[in-house]
Protein backbone atom coordinates (compact mmCIF):
# COMPACT_ATOMS: atom_id res chain seq x y z
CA UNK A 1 93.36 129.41 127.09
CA UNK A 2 97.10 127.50 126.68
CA UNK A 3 98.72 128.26 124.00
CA UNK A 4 100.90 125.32 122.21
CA UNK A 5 104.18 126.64 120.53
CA UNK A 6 103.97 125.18 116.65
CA UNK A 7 106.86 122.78 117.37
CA UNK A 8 104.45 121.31 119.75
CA UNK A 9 101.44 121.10 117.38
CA UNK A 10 103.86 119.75 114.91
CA UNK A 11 104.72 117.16 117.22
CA UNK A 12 101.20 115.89 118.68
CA UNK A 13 100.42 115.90 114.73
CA UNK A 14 103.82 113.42 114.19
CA UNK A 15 101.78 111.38 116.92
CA UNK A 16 98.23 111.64 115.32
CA UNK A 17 99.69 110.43 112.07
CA UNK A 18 101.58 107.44 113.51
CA UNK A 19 98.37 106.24 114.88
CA UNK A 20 95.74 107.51 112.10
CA UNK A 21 97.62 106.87 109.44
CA UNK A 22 99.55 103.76 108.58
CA UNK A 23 100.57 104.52 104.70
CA UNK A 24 102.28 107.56 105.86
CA UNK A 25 106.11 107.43 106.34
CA UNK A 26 108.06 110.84 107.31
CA UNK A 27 110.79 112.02 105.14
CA UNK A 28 113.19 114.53 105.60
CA UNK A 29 112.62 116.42 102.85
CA UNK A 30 110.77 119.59 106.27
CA UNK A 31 113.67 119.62 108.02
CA UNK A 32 115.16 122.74 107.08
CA UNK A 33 111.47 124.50 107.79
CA UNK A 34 110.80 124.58 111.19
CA UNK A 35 106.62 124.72 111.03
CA UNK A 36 106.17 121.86 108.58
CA UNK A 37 106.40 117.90 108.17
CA UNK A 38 106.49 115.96 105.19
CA UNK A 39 105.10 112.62 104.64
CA UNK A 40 105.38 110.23 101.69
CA UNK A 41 102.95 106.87 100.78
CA UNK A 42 104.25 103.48 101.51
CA UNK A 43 101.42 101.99 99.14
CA UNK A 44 101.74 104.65 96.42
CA UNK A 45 105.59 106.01 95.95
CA UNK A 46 104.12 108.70 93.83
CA UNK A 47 101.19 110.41 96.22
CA UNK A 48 103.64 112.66 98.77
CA UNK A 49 101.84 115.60 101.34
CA UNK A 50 103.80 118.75 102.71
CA UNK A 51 102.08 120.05 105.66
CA UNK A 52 102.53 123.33 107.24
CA UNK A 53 101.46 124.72 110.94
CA UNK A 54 100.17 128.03 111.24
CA UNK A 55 97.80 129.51 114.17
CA UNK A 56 94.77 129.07 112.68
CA UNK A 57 94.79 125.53 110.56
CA UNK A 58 96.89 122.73 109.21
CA UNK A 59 97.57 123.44 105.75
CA UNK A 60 97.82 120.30 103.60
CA UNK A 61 99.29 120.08 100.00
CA UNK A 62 98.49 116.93 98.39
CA UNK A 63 101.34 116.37 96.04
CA UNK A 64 101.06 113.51 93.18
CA UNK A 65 104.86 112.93 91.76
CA UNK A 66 103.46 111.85 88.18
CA UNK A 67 101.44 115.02 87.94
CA UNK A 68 103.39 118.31 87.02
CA UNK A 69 100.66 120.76 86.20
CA UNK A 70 102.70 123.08 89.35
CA UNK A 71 105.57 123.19 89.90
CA UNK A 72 105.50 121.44 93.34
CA UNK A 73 103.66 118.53 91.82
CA UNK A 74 100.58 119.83 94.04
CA UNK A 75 97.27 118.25 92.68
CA UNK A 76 95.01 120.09 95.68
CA UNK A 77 95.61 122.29 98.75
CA UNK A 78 93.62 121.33 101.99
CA UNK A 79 93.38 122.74 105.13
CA UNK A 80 91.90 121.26 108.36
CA UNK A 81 91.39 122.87 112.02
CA UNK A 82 91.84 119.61 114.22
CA UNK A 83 94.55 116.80 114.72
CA UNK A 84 92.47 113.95 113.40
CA UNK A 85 90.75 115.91 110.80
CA UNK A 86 94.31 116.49 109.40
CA UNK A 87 95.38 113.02 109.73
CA UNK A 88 92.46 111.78 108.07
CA UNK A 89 92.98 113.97 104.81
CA UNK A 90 96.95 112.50 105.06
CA UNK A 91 95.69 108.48 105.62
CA UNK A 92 92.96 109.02 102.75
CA UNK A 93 95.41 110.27 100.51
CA UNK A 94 98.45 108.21 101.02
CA UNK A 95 96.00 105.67 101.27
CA UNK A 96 95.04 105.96 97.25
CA UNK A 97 92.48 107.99 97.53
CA UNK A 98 91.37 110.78 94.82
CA UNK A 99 91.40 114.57 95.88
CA UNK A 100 89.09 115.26 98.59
């Protein structure tokens, strides 16, 4: 079995969303944590997702800027096992779309 270091997952992920997902525009707002990206909408200013790399999965917080029931703005927490799973749940969101 290979084994892929996070920074590599994180970047074949970087290249799954820039083809999957064309409302998605990075920001630097990861760039101090290593194991996560962070993507806001270029359709809807206020729908923002923080995604974080672990072993397993590809955690997914769904963030909505006009909602502040957390603290984080975080409307739903997602998690997905493949590539284009995740970068589906990131289009669909930053796309408009409701919580999955």
């Amino acid at each position: 079995m290979k084994v892929i270091h996070k920074t590599e997952l994180l970047e074949q992920l970087r290249d799954f969303i820039r083809l999957k997902a064309p409302n998605a525009i990075e920001t630097g707002r990861a760039e101090a944590d290593l194991p996560a990206l962070s993507y806001q909408s270029t359709s809807h200013p206020n729908k923002h997702v923080w995604i974080d790399v672990d072993a397993d999965e590809i955690g997914i917080d769904l963030e909505d800027w006009n909602t502040d029931d957390e603290w984080d703005n975080t409307v739903s927490h997602e998690t997905a096992t493949t590539l284009e799973d995740a970068a589906r749940v990131i289009e669909e969101w930053l796309a408009g779309g409701r919580v999955l």
